[in-house]
Protein backbone atom coordinates (compact mmCIF):
# COMPACT_ATOMS: atom_id res chain seq x y z
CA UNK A 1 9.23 30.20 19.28
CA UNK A 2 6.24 29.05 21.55
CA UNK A 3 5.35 24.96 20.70
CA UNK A 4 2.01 23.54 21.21
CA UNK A 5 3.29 19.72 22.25
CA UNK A 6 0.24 17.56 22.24
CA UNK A 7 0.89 13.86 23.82
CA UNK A 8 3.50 15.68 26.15
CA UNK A 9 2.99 13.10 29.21
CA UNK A 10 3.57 10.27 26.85
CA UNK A 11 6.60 8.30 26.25
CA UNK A 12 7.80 10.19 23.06
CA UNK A 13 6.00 13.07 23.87
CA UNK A 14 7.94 13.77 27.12
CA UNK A 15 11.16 13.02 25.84
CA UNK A 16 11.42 15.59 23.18
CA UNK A 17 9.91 17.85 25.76
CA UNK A 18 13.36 16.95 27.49
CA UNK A 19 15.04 17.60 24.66
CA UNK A 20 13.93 20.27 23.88
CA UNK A 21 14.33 22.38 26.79
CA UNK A 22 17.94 21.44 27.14
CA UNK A 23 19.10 21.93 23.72
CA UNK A 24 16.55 24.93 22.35
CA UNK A 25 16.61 27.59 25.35
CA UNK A 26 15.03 30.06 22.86
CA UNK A 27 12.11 27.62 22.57
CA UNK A 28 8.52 28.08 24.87
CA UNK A 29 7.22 24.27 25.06
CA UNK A 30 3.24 24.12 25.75
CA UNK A 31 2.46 20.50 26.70
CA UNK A 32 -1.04 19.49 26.38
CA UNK A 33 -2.38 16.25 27.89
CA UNK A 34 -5.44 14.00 28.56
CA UNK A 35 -3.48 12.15 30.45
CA UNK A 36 -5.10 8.86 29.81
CA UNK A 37 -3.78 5.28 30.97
CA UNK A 38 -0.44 6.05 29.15
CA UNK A 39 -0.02 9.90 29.92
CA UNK A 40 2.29 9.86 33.28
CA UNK A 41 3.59 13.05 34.45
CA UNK A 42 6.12 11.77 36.51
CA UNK A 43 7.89 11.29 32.71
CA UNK A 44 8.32 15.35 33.28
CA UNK A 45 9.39 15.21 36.65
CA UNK A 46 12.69 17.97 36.79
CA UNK A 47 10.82 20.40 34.09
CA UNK A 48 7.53 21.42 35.82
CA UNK A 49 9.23 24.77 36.67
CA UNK A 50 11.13 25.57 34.30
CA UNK A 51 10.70 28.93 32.92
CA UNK A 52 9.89 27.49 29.23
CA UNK A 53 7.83 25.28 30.18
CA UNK A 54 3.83 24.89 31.06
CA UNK A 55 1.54 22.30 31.30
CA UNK A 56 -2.38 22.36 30.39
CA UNK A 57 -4.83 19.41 31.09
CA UNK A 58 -6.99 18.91 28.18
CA UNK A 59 -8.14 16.50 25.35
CA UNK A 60 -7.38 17.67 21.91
CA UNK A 61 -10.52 16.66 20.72
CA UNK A 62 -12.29 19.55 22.54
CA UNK A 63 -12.16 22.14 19.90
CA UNK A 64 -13.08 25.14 22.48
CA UNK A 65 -10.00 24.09 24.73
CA UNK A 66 -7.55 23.49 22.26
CA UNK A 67 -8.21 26.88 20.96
CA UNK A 68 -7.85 29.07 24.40
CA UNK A 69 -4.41 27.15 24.72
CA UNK A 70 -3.20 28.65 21.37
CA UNK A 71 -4.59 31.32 21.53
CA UNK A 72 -3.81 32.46 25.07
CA UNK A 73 -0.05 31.24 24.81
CA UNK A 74 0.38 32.95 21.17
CA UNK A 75 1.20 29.69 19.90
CA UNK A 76 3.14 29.07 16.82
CA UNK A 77 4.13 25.74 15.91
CA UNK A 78 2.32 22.52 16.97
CA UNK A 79 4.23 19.14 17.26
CA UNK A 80 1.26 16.61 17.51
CA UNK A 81 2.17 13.23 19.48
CA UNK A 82 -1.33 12.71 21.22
CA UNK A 83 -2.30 9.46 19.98
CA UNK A 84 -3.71 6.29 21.12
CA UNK A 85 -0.91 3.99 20.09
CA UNK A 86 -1.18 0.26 20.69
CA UNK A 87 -2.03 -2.41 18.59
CA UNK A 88 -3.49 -4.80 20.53
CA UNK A 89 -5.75 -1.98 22.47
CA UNK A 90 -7.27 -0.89 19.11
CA UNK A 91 -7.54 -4.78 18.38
CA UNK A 92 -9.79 -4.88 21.57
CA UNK A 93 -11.45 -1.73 20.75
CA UNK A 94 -11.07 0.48 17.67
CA UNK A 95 -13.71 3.53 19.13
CA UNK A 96 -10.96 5.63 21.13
CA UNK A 97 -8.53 5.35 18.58
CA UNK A 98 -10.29 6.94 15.85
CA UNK A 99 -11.75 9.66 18.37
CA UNK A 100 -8.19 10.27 18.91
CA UNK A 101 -6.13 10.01 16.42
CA UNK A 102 -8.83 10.83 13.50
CA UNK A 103 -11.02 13.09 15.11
CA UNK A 104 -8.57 15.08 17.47
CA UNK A 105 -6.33 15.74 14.20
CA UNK A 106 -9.01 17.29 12.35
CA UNK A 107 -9.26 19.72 15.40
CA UNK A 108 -5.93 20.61 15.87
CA UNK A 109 -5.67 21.11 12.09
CA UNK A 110 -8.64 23.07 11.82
CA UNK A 111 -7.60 24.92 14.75
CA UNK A 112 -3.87 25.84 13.27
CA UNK A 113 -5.45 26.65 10.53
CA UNK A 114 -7.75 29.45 12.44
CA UNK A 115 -4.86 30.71 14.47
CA UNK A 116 -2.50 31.13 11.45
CA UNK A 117 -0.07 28.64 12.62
CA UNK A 118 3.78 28.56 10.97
CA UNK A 119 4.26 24.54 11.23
CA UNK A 120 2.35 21.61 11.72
CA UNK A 121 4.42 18.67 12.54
CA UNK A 122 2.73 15.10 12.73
CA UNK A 123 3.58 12.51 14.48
CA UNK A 124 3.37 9.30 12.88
CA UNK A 125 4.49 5.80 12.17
CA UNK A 126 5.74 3.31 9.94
CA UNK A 127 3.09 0.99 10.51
CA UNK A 128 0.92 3.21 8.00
CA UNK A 129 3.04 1.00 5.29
CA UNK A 130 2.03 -1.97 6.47
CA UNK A 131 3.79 -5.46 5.82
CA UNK A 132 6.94 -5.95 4.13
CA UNK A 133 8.54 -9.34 3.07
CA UNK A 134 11.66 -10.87 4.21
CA UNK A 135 13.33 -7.77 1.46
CA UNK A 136 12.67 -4.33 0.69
CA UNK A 137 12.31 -1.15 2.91
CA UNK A 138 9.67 1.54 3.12
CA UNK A 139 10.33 4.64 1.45
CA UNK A 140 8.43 7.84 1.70
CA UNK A 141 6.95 6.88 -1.71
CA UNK A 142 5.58 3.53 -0.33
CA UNK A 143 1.56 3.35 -0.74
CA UNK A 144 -0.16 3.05 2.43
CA UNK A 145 -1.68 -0.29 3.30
CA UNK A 146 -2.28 -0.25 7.37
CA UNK A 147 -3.27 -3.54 8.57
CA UNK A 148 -4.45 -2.96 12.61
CA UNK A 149 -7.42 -0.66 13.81
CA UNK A 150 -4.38 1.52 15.27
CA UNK A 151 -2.18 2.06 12.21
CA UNK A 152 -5.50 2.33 10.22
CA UNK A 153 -6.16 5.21 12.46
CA UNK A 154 -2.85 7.10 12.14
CA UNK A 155 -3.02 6.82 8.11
CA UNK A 156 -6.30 8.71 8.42
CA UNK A 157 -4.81 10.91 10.44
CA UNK A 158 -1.78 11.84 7.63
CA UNK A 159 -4.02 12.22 4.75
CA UNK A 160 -5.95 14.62 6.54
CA UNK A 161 -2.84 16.38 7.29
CA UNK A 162 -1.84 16.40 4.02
CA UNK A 163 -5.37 16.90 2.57
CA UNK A 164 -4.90 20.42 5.27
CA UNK A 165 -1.75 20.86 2.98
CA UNK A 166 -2.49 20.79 -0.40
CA UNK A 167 -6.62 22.23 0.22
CA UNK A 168 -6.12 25.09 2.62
CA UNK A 169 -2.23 25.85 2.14
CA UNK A 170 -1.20 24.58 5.92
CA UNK A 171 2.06 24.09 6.39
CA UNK A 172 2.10 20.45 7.38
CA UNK A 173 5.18 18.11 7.59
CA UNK A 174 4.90 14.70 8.68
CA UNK A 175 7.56 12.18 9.88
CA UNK A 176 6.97 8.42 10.11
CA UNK A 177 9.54 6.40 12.81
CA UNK A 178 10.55 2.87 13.28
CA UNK A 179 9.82 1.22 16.35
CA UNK A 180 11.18 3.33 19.46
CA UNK A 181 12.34 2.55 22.52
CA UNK A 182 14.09 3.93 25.50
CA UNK A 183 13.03 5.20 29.17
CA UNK A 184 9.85 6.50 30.10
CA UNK A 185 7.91 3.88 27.45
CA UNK A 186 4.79 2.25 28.78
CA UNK A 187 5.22 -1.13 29.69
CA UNK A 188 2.70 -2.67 27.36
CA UNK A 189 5.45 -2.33 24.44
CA UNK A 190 7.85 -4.97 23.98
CA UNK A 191 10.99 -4.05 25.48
CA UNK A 192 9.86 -2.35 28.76
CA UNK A 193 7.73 -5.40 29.20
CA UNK A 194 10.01 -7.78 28.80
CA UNK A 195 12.52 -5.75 31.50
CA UNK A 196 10.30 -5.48 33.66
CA UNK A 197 9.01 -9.05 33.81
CA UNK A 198 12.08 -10.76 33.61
CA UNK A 199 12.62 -8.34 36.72
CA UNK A 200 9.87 -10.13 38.38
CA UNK A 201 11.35 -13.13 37.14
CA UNK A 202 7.71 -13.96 35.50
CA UNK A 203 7.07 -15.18 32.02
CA UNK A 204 8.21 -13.69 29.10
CA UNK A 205 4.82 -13.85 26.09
CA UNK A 206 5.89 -13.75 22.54
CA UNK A 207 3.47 -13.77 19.98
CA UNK A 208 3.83 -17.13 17.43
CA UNK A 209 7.28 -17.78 16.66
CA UNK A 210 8.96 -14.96 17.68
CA UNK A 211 10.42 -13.91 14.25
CA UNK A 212 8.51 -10.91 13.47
CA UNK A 213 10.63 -8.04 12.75
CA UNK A 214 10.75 -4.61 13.79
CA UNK A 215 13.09 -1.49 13.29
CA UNK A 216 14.54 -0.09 16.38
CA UNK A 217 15.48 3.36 16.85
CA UNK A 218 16.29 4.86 20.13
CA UNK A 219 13.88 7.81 21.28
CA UNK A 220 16.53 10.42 21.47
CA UNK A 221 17.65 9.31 17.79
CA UNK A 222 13.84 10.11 17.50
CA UNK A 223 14.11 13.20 19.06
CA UNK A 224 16.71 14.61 17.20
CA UNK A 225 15.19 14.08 14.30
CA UNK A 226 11.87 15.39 15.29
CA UNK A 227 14.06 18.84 16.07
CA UNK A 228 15.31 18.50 12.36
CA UNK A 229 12.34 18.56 10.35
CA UNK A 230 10.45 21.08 13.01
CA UNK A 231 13.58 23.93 12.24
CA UNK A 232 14.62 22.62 8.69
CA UNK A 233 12.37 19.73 6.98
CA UNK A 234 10.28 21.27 3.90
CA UNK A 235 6.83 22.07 3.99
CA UNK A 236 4.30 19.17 2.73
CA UNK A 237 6.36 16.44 2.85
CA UNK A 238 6.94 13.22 4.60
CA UNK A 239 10.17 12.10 6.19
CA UNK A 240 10.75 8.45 7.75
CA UNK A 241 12.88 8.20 10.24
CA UNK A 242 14.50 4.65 11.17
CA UNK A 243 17.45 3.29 12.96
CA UNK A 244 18.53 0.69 10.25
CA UNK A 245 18.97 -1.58 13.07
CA UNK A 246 16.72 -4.68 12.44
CA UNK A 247 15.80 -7.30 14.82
CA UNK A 248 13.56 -10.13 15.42
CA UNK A 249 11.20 -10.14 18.63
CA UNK A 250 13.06 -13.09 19.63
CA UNK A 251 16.37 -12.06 18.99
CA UNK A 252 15.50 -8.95 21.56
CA UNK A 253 13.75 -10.77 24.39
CA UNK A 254 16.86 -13.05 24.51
CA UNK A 255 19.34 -10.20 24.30
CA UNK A 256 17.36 -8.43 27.38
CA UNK A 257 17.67 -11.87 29.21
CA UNK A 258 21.19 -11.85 28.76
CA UNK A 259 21.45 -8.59 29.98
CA UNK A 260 19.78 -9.07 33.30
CA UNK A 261 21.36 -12.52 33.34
CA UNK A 262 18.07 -14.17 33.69
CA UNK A 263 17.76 -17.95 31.97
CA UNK A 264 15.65 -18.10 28.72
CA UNK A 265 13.30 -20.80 30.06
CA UNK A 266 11.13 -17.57 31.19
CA UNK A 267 10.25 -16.94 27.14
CA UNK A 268 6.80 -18.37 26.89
CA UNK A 269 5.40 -18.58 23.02
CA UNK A 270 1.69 -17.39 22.99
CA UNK A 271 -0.82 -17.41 20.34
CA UNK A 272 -0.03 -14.57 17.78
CA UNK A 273 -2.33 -11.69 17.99
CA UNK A 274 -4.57 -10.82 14.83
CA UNK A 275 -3.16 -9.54 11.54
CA UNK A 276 0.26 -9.21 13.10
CA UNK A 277 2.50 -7.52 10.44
CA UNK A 278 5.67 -10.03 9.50
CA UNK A 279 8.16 -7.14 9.12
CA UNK A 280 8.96 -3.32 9.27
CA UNK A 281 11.99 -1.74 8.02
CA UNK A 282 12.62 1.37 7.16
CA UNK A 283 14.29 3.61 4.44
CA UNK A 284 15.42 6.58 6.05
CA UNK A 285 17.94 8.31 3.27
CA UNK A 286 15.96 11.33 2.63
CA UNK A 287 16.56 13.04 6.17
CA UNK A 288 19.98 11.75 5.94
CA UNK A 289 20.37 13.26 2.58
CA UNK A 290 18.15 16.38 3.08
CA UNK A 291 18.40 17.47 6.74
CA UNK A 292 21.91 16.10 7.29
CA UNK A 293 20.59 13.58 10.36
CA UNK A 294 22.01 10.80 11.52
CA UNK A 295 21.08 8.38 14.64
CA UNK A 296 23.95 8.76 16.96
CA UNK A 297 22.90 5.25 19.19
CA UNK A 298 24.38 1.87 18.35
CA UNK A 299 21.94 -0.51 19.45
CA UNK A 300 24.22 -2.21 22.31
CA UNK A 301 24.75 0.76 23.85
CA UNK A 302 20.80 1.75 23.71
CA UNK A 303 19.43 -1.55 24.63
CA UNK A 304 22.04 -1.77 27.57
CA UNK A 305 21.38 1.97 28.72
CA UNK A 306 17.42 1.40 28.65
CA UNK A 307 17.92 -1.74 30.74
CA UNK A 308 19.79 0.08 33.35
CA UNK A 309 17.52 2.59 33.19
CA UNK A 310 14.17 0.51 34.30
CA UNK A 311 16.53 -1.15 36.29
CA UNK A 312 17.16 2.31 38.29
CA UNK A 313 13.35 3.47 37.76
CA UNK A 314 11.59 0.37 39.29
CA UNK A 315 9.41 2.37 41.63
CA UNK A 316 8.04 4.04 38.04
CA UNK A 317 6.69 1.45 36.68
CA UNK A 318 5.51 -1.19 39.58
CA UNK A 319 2.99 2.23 40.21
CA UNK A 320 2.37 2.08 36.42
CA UNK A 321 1.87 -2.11 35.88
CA UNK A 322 -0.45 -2.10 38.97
CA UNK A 323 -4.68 -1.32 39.38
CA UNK A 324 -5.78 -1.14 35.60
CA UNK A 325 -2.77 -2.33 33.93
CA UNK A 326 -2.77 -5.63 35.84
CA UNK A 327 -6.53 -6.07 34.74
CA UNK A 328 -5.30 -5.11 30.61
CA UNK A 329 -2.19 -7.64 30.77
CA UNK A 330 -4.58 -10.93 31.87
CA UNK A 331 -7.23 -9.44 28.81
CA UNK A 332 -4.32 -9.62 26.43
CA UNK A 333 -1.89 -12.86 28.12
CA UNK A 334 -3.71 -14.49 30.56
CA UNK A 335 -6.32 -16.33 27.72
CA UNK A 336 -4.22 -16.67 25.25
CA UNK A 337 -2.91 -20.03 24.34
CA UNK A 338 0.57 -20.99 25.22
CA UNK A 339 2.31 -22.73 22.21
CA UNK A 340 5.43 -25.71 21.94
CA UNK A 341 8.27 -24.84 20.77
């Protein structure tokens, strides 16, 4: 089978590209790329000759490109991760995200749906649910209520799938993940930042109190079940795909501390960001039930792994958190308003 992977330089993106490639050798992976602020093809470093593998430099959102790609490498399956995917970027500016995430769906749809393409797979999030309370989980069935510019964006982006679905017959599935983490993430996110400053033995920002909660799921728990519902998961539906493995911000920044045996007086409380959604947990029992997955990562054993792993990988991302990054980190920490407590 020959894959159209969009988002391939990304963090997610290039590790099922990993994955695949070592556990699919019948599979021909197409990566596609802008390679924007967050697209790093050093991610891909090992692969760039393998035999099933090839790389093409272009923005999904050109509708001309995007269609020599499938066309010339007889695509027939396309695994979309090409997004713009932080919240406090599309807090700062909505404009790119809905160019994107909106707007370079509808091509790639429109552009399967030319070519006569046998699955659509869309990459997308929890965060589409929006908030829970300190109970409950998301299920498949939960209505959408995105409360951020970005998550806003990726909703669109699903009911237009599914919209693809049900008006023109395209065989869309769609799976919605918990918060991942692992190597090769961009260190914007919350664990990789928090590695690497503590690293740096520099402060530590967490938003408010510290007690908003978040679903982790290791990316190659991702992975695998990205690899489920591309072979097995049944046309037109939605599968969420979480770790059951919830932790407060807090809770995690300490635990990395701990790790790298650095003292928590480098935590410094900031002022909360906008809208910033109490709690996300997710209610993955379908693709248990369905596609027979199960995350194989305890959370110790991820959390310590990743740590070693930026650890290791320090040269990656000091080249990463320099030039632009540097000026994107003061935007989002450097006026914000420290808090007691």
């Amino acid at each position: 089978m020959n894959i159209l992977i969009t988002g391939g330089a990304g963090f997610i993106g290039s590790n099922f590209i990993h994955f695949v490639l070592q556990k699919r050798p019948e599979v021909r992976v197409v990566n596609v790329d802008k390679l924007t602020y967050a697209g790093n093809l050093e991610n891909l470093e090992g692969i760039q000759n393998h035999p099933n593998y090839s790389f093409e430099k272009t923005d999904i959102c050109d509708h001309q490109a995007i269609e020599r790609v499938v066309e010339e490498h007889a695509i027939e399956a396309i695994v979309n991760f090409a997004a713009e995917s932080h919240v406090d970027r599309s807090i700062m500016g909505s404009a790119e995200f809905i160019r994107t995430n909106v707007s370079g769906t509808q091509v790639l749809l429109d552009v399967a749906r030319k070519s006569g393409i046998t699955r659509f797979l869309q990459i997308s999030t929890d965060e589409v649910y929006g908030s829970l309370g300190e109970s409950g989980l998301f299920t498949e069935q939960t209505p959408l209520h995105p409360n951020s510019p970005y998550s806003a964006s990726k909703a669109a982006a699903d009911l237009l799938a599914l919209a693809y679905h049900h008006t023109f017959s395209l065989p869309v599935v769609i799976t919605r993940c918990s918060n991942n983490y692992g190597p090769y993430q961009f260190p914007e996110k919350l664990i990789p930042l928090m590695i690497a400053n503590a690293l740096n033995d520099k402060s530590l920002p967490v938003y408010g109190d510290g007690k908003n909660v978040r679903d982790w799921l290791h990316v190659q728990d991702h992975c695998s079940a990205i690899d489920s519902v591309l072979r097995e998961g049944e046309i037109g539906q939605v599968y969420n795909v979480g770790g059951n493995n919830e932790w407060a911000n807090i809770d995690i920044v300490k635990l990395v501390l701990k790790l790298l045996g650095k003292p928590e007086s480098l935590i410094t409380f900031v002022q909360d960001r906008p809208g910033h959604d109490r709690r996300y947990a997710i209610d993955s029992s379908k693709i248990r039930r369905e596609l027979k997955w199960e995350p194989e990562y305890t959370f110790e054993r991820g959390i310590r792994e990743t740590v070693e792993w930026y650890r290791e990988h320090r040269s990656w991302w000091e080249n990463i958190m320099s030039g632009e990054y540097q000026e994107y980190y003061k935007r989002m920490y450097g006026g914000r308003k420290k808090l007691v407590g």
